[in-house]
Protein backbone atom coordinates (compact mmCIF):
# COMPACT_ATOMS: atom_id res chain seq x y z
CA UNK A 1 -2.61 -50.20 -30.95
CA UNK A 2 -2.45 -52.29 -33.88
CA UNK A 3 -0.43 -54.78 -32.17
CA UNK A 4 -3.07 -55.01 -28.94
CA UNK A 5 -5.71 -55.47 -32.05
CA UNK A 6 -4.18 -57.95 -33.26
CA UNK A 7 -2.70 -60.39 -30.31
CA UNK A 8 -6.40 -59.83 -29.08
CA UNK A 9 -8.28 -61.06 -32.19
CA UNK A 10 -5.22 -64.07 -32.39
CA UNK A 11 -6.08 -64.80 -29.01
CA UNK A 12 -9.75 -64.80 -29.53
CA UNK A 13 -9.47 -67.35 -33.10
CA UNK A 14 -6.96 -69.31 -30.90
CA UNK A 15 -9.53 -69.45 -27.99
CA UNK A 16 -6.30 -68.41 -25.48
CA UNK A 17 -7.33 -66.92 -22.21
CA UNK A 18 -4.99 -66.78 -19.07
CA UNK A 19 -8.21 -67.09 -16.79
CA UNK A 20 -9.21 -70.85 -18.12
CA UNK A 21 -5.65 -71.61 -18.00
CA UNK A 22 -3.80 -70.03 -15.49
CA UNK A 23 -0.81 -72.66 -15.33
CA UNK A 24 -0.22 -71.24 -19.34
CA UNK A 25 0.39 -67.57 -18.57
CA UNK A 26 2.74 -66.34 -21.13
CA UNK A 27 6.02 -65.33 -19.87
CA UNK A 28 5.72 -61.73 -21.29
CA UNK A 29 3.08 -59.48 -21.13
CA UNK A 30 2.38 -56.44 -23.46
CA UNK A 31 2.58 -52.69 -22.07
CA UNK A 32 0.13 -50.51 -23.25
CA UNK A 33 2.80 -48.56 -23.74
CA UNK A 34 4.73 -50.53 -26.38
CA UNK A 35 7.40 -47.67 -26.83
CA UNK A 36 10.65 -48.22 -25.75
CA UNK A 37 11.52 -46.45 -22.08
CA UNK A 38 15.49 -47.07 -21.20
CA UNK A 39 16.90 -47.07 -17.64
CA UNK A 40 19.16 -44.54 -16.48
CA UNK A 41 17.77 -41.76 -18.19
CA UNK A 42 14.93 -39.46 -16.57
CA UNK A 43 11.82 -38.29 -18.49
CA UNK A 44 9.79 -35.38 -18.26
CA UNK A 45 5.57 -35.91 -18.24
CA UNK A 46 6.36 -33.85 -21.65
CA UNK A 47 7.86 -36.38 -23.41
CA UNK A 48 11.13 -35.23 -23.29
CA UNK A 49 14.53 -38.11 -21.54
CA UNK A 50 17.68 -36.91 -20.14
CA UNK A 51 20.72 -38.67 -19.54
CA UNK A 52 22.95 -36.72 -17.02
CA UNK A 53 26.76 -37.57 -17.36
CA UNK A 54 29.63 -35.70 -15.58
CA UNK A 55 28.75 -31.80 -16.32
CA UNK A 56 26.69 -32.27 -19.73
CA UNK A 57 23.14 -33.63 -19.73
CA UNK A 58 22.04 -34.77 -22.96
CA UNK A 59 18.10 -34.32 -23.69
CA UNK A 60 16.16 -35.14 -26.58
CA UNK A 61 12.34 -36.50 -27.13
CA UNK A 62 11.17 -39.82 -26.26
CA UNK A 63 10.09 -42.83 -28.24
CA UNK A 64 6.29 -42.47 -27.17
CA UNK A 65 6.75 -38.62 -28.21
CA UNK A 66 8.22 -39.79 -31.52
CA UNK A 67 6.23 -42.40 -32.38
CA UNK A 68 2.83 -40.06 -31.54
CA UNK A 69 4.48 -37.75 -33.91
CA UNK A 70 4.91 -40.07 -36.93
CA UNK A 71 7.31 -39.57 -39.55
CA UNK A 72 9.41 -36.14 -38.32
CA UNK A 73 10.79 -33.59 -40.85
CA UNK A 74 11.46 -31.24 -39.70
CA UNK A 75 13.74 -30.38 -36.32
CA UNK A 76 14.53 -26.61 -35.24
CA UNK A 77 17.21 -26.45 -32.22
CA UNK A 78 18.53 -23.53 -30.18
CA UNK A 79 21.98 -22.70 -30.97
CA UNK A 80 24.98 -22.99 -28.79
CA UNK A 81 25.33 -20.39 -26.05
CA UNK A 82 21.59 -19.74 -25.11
CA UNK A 83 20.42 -20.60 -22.18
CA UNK A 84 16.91 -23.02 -21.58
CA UNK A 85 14.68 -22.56 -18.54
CA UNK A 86 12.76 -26.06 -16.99
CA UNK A 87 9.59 -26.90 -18.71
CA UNK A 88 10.11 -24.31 -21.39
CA UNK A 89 10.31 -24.60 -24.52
CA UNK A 90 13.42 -24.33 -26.51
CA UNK A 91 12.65 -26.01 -30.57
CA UNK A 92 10.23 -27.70 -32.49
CA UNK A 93 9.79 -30.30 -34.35
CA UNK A 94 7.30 -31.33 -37.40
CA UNK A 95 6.05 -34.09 -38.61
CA UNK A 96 3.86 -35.19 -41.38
CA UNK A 97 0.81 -35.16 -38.67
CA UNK A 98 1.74 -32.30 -36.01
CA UNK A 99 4.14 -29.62 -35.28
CA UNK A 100 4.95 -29.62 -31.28
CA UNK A 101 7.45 -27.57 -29.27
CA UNK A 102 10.09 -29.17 -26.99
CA UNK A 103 10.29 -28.44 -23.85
CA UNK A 104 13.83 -28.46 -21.89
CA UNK A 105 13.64 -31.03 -18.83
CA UNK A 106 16.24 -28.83 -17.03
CA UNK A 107 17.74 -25.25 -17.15
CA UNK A 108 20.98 -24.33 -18.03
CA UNK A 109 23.19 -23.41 -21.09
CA UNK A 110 23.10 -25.38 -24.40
CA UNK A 111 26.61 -26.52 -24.96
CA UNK A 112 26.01 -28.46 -28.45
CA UNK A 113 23.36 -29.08 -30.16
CA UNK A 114 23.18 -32.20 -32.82
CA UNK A 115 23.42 -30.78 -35.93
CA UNK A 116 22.59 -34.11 -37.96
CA UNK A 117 18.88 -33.11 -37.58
CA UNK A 118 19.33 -30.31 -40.16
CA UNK A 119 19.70 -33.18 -42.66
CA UNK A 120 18.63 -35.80 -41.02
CA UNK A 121 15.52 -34.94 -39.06
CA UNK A 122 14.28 -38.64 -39.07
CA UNK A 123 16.80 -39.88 -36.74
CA UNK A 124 14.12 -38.85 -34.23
CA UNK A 125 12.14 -41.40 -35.35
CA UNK A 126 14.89 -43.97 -36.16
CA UNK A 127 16.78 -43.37 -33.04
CA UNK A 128 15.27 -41.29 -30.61
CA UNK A 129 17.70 -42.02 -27.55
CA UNK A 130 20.58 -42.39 -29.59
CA UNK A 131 21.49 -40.49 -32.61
CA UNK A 132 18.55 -38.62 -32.55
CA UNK A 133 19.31 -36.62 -28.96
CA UNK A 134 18.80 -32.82 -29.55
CA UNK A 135 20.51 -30.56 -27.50
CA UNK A 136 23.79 -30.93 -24.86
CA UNK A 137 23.01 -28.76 -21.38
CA UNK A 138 25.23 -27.66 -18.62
CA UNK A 139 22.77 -28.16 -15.93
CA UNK A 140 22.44 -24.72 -13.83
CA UNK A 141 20.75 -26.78 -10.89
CA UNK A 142 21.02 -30.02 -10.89
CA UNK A 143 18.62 -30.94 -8.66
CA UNK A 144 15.69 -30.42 -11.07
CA UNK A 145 16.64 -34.14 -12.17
CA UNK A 146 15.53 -35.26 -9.20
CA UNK A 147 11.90 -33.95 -9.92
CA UNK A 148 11.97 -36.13 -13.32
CA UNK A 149 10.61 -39.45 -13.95
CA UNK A 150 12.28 -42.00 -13.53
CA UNK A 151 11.88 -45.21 -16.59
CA UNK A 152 8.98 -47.27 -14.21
CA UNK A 153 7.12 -43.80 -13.23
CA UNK A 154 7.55 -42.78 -17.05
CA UNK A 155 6.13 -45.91 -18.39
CA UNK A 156 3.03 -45.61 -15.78
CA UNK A 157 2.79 -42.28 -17.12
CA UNK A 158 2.25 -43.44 -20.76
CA UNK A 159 -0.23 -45.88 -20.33
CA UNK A 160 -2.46 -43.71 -18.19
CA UNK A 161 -2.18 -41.15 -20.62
CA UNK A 162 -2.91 -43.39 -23.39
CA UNK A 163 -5.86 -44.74 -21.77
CA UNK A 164 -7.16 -41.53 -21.39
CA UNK A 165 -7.53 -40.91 -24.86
């Protein structure tokens, strides 16, 4: 938001429009949805990703969720063994603004879980696709990936939802 603020009111001093000047169209564009959506993962309207390999999906919370958070400290996971249900929810996670529950993407069983977010809950923040992932899942149907979002649809999802607030 601060970002859009600010190109707008540059833009405006600057006296840059892309309507008087067509033939000068930047070649970028902002998203209103200036969080970072990968490909090959799938996302739930939640705000949870997955990325399916082989047996073992890995899930955690996206960087829109994250960043609409703010600073997390606070991550509680399942443990190994139990089993999560599609579009219920299996942890939480706080943050200095809002506690919210996670909801799992898929069913199945929880295989790992990463337990660097006992320690380290920020790496939700800092790295939300990477180190920050929460729990492993053995998929019990895999086809409920197909009902996910994929990175366009997700991104779509964001801005409308943004713009509604």
């Amino acid at each position: 938001m601060a970002l859009r603020m600010w190109a707008s009111s540059t833009a405006n001093a600057l006296k840059l429009s892309s309507a008087s000047r067509p033939h000068l169209l930047p070649p970028f564009s902002f998203s209103r949805c200036l969080s970072t959506v990968l490909d090959g993962l799938k996302y739930a309207e939640s705000h949870e990703w997955v990325k399916h390999e082989g047996p073992v999906a890995t899930i955690g919370i996206t960087d829109h969720a994250q960043g609409h958070l703010g600073e997390v400290v606070f991550v509680e996971l399942p443990e190994a063994g139990v089993t999560v249900s599609k579009s219920s929810g299996f942890g939480a996670v706080e943050s200095v603004k809002a506690s919210s529950d996670i909801n799992s993407p898929i069913s199945g069983e929880v295989v790992e879980v990463n337990k660097k977010l006992t320690e380290k809950p920020g790496l939700v923040n800092s790295s939300p696709y990477e180190d920050g992932w929460m729990i492993k899942v053995k998929p019990s149907d895999p086809s409920e990936l197909e009902s996910l979002l994929g990175p366009k649809e997700y991104t779509k999802f964001c801005e409308e939802e943004d713009a509604s607030h």
